[in-house]
Protein backbone atom coordinates (compact mmCIF):
# COMPACT_ATOMS: atom_id res chain seq x y z
CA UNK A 1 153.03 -103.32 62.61
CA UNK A 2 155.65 -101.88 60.05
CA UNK A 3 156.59 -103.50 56.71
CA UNK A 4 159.87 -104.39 55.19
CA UNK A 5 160.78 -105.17 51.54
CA UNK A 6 163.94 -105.80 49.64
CA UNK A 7 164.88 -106.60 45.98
CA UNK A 8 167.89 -107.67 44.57
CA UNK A 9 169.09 -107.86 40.96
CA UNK A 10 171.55 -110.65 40.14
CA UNK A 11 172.27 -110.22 36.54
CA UNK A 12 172.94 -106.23 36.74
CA UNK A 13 171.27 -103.45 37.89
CA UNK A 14 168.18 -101.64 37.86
CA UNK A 15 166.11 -98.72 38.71
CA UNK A 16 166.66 -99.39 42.51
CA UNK A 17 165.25 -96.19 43.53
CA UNK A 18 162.03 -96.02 41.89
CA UNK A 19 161.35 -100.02 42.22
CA UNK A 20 161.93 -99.44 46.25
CA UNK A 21 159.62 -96.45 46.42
CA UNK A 22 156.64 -98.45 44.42
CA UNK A 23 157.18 -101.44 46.98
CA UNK A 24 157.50 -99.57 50.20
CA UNK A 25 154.65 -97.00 48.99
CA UNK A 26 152.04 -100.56 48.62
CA UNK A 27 153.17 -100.82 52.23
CA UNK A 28 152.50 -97.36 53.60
CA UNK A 29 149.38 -98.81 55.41
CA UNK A 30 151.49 -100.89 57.57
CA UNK A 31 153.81 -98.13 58.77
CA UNK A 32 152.92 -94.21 58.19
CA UNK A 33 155.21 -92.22 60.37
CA UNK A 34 158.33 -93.02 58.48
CA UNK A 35 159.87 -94.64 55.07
CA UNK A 36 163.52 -95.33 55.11
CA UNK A 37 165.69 -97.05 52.16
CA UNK A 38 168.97 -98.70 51.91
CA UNK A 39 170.38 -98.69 48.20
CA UNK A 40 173.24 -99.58 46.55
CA UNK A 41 174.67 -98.00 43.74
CA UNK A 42 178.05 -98.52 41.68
CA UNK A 43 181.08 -97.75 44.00
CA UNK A 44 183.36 -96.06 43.34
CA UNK A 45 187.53 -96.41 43.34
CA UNK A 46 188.75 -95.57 47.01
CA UNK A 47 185.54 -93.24 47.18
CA UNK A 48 182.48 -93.31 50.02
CA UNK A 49 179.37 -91.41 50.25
CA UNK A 50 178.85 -90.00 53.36
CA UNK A 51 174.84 -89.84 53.97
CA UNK A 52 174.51 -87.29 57.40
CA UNK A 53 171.67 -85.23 59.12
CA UNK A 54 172.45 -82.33 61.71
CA UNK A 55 169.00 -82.01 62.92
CA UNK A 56 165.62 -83.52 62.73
CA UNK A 57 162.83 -82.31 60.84
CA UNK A 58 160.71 -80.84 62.99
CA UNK A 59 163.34 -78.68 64.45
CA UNK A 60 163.74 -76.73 61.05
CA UNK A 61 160.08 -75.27 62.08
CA UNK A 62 161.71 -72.90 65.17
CA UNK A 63 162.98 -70.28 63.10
CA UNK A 64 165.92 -68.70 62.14
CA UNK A 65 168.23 -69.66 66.08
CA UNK A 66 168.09 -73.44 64.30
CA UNK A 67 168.71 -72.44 61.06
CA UNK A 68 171.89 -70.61 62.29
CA UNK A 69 172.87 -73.55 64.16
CA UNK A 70 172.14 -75.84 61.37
CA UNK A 71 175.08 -74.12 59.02
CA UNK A 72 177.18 -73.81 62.67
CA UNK A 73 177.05 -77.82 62.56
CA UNK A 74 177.71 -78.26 59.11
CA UNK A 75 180.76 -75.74 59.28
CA UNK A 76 181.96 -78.22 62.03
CA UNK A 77 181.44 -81.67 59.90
CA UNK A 78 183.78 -79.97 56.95
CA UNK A 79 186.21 -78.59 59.90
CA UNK A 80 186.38 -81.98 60.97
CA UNK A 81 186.28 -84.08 57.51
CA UNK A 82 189.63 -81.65 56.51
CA UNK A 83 191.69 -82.23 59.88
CA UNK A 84 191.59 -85.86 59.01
CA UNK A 85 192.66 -85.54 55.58
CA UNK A 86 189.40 -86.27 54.10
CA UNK A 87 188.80 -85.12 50.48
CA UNK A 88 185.23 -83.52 49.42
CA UNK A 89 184.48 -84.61 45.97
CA UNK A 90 181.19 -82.90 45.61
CA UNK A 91 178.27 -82.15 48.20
CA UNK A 92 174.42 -82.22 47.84
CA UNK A 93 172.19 -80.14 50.01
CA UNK A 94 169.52 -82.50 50.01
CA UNK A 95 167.35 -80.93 52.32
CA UNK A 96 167.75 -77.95 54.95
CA UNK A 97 169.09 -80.48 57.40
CA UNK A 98 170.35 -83.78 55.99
CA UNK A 99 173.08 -83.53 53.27
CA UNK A 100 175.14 -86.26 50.87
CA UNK A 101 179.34 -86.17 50.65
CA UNK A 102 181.46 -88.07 47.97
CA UNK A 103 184.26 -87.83 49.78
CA UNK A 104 187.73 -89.85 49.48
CA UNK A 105 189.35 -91.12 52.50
CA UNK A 106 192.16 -93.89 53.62
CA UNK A 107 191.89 -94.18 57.01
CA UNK A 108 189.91 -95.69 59.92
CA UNK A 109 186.45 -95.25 59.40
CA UNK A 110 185.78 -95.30 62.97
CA UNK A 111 187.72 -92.46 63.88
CA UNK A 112 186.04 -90.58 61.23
CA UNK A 113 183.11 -91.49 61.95
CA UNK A 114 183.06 -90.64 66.01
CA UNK A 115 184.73 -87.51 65.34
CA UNK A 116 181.75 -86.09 63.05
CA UNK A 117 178.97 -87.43 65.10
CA UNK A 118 181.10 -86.26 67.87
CA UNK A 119 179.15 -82.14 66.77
CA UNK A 120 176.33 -81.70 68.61
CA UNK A 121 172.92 -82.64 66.37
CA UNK A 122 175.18 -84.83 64.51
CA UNK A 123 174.13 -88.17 63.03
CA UNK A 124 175.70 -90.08 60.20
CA UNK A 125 173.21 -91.94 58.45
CA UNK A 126 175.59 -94.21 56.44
CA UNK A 127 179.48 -94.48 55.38
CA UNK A 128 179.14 -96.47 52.15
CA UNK A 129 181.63 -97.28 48.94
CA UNK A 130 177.84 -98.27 48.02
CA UNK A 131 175.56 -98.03 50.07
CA UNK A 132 173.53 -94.77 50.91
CA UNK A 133 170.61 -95.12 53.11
CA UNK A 134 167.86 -92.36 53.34
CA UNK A 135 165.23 -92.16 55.92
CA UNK A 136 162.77 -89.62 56.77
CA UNK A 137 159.21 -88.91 57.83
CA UNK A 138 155.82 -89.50 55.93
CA UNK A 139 155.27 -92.29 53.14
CA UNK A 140 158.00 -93.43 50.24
CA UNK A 141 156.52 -91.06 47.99
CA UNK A 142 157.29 -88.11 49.99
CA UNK A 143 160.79 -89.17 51.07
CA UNK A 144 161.64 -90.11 47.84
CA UNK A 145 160.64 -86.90 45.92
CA UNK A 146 162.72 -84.95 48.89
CA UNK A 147 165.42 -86.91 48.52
CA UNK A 148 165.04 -87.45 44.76
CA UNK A 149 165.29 -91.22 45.04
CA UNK A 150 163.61 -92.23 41.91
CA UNK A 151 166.10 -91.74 39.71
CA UNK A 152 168.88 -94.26 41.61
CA UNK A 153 170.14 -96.81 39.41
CA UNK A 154 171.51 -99.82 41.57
CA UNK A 155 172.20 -103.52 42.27
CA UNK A 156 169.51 -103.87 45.36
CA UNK A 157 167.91 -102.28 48.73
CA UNK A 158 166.08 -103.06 51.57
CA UNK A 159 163.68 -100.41 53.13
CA UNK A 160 161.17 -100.30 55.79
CA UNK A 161 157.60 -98.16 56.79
CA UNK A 162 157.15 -97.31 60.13
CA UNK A 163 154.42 -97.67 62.79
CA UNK A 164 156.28 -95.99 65.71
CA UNK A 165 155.19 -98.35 69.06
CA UNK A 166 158.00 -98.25 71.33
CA UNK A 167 160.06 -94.87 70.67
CA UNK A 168 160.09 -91.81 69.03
CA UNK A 169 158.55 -90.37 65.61
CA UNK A 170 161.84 -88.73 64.40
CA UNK A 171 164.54 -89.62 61.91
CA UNK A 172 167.02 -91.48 64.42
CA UNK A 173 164.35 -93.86 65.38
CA UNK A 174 163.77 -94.60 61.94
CA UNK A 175 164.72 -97.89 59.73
CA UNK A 176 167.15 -98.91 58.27
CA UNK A 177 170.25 -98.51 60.61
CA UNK A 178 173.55 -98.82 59.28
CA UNK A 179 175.88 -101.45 61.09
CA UNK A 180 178.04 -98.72 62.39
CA UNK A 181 181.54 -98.24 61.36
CA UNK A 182 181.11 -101.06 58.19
CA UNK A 183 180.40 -98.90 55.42
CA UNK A 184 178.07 -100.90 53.54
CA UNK A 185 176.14 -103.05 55.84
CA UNK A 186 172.17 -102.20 56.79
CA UNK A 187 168.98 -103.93 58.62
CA UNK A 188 165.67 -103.50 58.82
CA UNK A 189 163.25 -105.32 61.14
CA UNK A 190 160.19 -106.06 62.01
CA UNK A 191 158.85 -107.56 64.95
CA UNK A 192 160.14 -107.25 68.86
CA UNK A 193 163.12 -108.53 70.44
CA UNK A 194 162.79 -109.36 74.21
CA UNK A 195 166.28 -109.94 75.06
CA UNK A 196 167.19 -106.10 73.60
CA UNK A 197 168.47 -104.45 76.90
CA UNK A 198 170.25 -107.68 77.86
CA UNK A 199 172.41 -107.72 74.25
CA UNK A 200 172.91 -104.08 74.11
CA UNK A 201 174.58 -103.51 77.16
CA UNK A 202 177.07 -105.87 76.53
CA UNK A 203 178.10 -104.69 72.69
CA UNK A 204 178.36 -101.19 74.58
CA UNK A 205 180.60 -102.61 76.62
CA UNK A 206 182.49 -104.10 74.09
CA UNK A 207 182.89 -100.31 72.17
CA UNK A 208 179.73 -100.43 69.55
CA UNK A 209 177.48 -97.05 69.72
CA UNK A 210 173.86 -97.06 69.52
CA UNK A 211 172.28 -93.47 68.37
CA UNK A 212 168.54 -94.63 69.25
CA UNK A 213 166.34 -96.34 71.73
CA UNK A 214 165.00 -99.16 68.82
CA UNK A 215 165.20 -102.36 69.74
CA UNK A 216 165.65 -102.96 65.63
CA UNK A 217 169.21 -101.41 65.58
CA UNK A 218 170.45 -104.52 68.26
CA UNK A 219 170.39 -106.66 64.41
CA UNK A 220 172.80 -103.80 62.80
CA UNK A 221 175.44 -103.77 65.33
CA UNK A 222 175.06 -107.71 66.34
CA UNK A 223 175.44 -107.96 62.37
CA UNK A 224 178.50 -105.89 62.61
CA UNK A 225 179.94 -107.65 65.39
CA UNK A 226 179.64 -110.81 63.86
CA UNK A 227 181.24 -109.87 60.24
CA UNK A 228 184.37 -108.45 62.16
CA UNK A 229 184.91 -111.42 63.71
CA UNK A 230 185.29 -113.68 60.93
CA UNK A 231 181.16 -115.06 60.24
CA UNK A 232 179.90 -115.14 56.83
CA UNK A 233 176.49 -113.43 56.39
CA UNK A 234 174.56 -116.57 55.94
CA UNK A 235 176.40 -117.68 59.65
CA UNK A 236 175.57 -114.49 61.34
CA UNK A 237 171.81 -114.92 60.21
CA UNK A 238 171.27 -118.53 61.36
CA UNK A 239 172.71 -117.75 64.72
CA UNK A 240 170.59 -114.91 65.26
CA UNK A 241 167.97 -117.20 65.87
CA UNK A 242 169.77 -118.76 68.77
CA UNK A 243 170.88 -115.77 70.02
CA UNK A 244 168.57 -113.42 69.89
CA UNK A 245 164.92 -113.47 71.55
CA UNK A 246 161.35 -112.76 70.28
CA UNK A 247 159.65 -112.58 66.91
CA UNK A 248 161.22 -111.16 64.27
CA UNK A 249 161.82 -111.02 60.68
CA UNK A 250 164.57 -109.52 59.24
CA UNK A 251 166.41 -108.17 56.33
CA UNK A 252 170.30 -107.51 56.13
CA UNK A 253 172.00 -106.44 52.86
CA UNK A 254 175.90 -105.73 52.59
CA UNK A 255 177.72 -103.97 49.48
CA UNK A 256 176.94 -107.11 46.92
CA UNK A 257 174.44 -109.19 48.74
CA UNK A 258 171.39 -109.63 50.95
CA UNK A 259 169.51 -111.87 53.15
CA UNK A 260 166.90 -112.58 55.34
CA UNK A 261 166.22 -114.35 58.54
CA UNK A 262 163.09 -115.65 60.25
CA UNK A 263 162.48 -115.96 64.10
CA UNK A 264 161.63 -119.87 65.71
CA UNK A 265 157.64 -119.26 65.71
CA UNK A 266 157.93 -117.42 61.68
CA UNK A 267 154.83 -114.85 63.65
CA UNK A 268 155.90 -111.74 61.40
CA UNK A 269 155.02 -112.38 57.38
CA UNK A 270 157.36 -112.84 54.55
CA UNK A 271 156.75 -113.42 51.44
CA UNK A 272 159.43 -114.45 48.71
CA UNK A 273 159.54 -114.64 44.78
CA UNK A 274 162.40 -115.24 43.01
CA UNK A 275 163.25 -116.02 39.32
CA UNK A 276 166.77 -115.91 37.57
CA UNK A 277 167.19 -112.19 37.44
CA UNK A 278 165.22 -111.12 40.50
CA UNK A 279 164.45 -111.65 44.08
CA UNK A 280 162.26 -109.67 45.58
CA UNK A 281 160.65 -110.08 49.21
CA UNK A 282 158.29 -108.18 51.41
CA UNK A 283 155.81 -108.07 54.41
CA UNK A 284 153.09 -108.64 51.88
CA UNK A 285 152.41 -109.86 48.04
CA UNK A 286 151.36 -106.39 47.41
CA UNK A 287 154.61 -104.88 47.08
CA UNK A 288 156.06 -107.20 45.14
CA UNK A 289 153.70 -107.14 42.86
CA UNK A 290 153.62 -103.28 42.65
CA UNK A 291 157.26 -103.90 40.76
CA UNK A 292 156.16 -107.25 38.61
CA UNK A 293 152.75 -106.66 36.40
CA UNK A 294 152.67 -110.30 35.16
CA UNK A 295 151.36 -112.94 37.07
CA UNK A 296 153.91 -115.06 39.64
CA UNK A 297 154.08 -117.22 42.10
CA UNK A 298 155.07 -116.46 45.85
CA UNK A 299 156.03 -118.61 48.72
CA UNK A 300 155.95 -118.00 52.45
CA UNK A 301 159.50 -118.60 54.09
CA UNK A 302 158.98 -121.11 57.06
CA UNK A 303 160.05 -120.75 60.51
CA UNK A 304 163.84 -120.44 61.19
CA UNK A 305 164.42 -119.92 57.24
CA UNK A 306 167.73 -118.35 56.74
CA UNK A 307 168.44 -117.01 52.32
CA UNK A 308 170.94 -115.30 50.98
CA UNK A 309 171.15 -114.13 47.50
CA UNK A 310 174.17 -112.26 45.33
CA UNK A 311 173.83 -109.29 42.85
């Protein structure tokens, strides 16, 4: 089933973390194996945060051999990060197994990024000036206490709960995905998309990665693919529909903006309010009312609706 939600300040920021968390926790009953969050903060001058895991949750529970193998991997990453001239600013051990960079760096963000994930257990999460996208198992409370979320000041975020249906319970099959090497570009989904095999064999063949089996991540890379070649957000969104096949509603955001996009037959709920300072959307009125206590009025986007809003 899964629900999505996204909010967007356009006169400044807010309390992105703790606004995210009260929408996606209203959702938990649509999705309770995983929360995930895409957020955007201030960036900063030539700087990135480097969000990166180098194992998955469960694993931590075998004992010491993965613990061991955990700092082995993460010895690696900051071999790696130094032979290509990148600069750690400061480092947060998060948790035992996923860990935030400020880092500085100048150079091609795909090379740094397939040389890190190129250590075994290696995932980056996101590459963003400001973007950092978190993602974890259980509900938004839990993931945001771990990953003490509720303190993030930002613009906007997009963030997703998960009903696992079609592949793993684990962190890498887990919304959002990051449109992989842009550094400030994430999706989350939900719905199905027939035509996934079909589309992701060919963007493999054209060079892009894909680090899980979920149909959902097809949006992040087609998004990607799109951007590099010259579209405008709002144009890669209304060809989607044309494009891409089954039901689906979507959310994209990029470092000062984000969007949505609705499938030909509109099957998977969305509902919208939006005043001069705010936009917020989600899978159901619930969540956005969980961030506005006075009374509003919603709308349901139609079929083959296409938005875009600026912080």
């Amino acid at each position: 089933m899964c629900g999505i939600a996204g909010l967007i300040h356009r006169n400044g920021s807010g309390n992105i973390g703790q606004e995210m968390t009260q929408m996606l926790q209203s959702l938990k009953h649509r999705g309770p194996d995983s929360t995930g969050y895409a957020i955007y903060g201030t960036p900063g001058r030539n700087e990135f945060v480097m969000r990166f895991k180098v194992a998955e949750q469960e694993d931590m529970a075998k004992g010491f051999d993965i613990q061991d193998e955990v700092k082995r991997r993460r010895a690696k990453v900051e071999e790696r990060l130094a032979t290509l001239g990148v600069q750690i600013i400061d480092k947060d051990d998060v948790t035992d197994y996923a860990f935030r960079y400020r880092i500085q760096y100048d150079g091609d963000m795909k090379k740094l990024a397939d040389y890190v994930e190129d250590v075994e257990g290696t995932e980056i999460l996101s590459m963003g000036n400001a973007l950092e996208l978190i993602k974890d198992l259980g509900d938004a409370a839990r993931v945001a206490q771990q990953y003490d979320l509720r303190k993030f000041k930002g613009t906007h975020g997009i963030g997703h709960t998960r009903m696992a249906t079609e592949s793993d319970v684990d962190i890498r099959s887990a919304h959002p995905y990051w449109a992989y090497p842009y550094n400030d570009i994430a999706v989350v989904h939900n719905g199905q998309l027939t035509n996934y095999w079909m589309m992701r064999r060919e963007f493999e063949r054209r060079g892009h990665r894909f680090m899980s089996n979920c149909d959902s991540e097809l949006l992040a890379v087609y998004t990607a693919y799109n951007l590099e070649h010259g579209a405008t957000l709002e144009e890669s969104l209304r060809q989607s529909i044309q494009d891409i096949d089954g039901v689906f509603t979507y959310l994209v955001s990029t470092k000062d903006s984000l969007g949505m996009a609705k499938d030909t037959m509109a099957a998977k709920p969305m509902v919208l309010y939006e005043s001069d300072d705010l936009v917020a959307l989600a899978s159901e009125e619930v969540a956005i009312r969980a961030v506005i206590p006075h009374e509003i009025d919603t709308w349901d986007p139609y079929d083959e609706e296409v938005r875009v809003w600026r912080a």
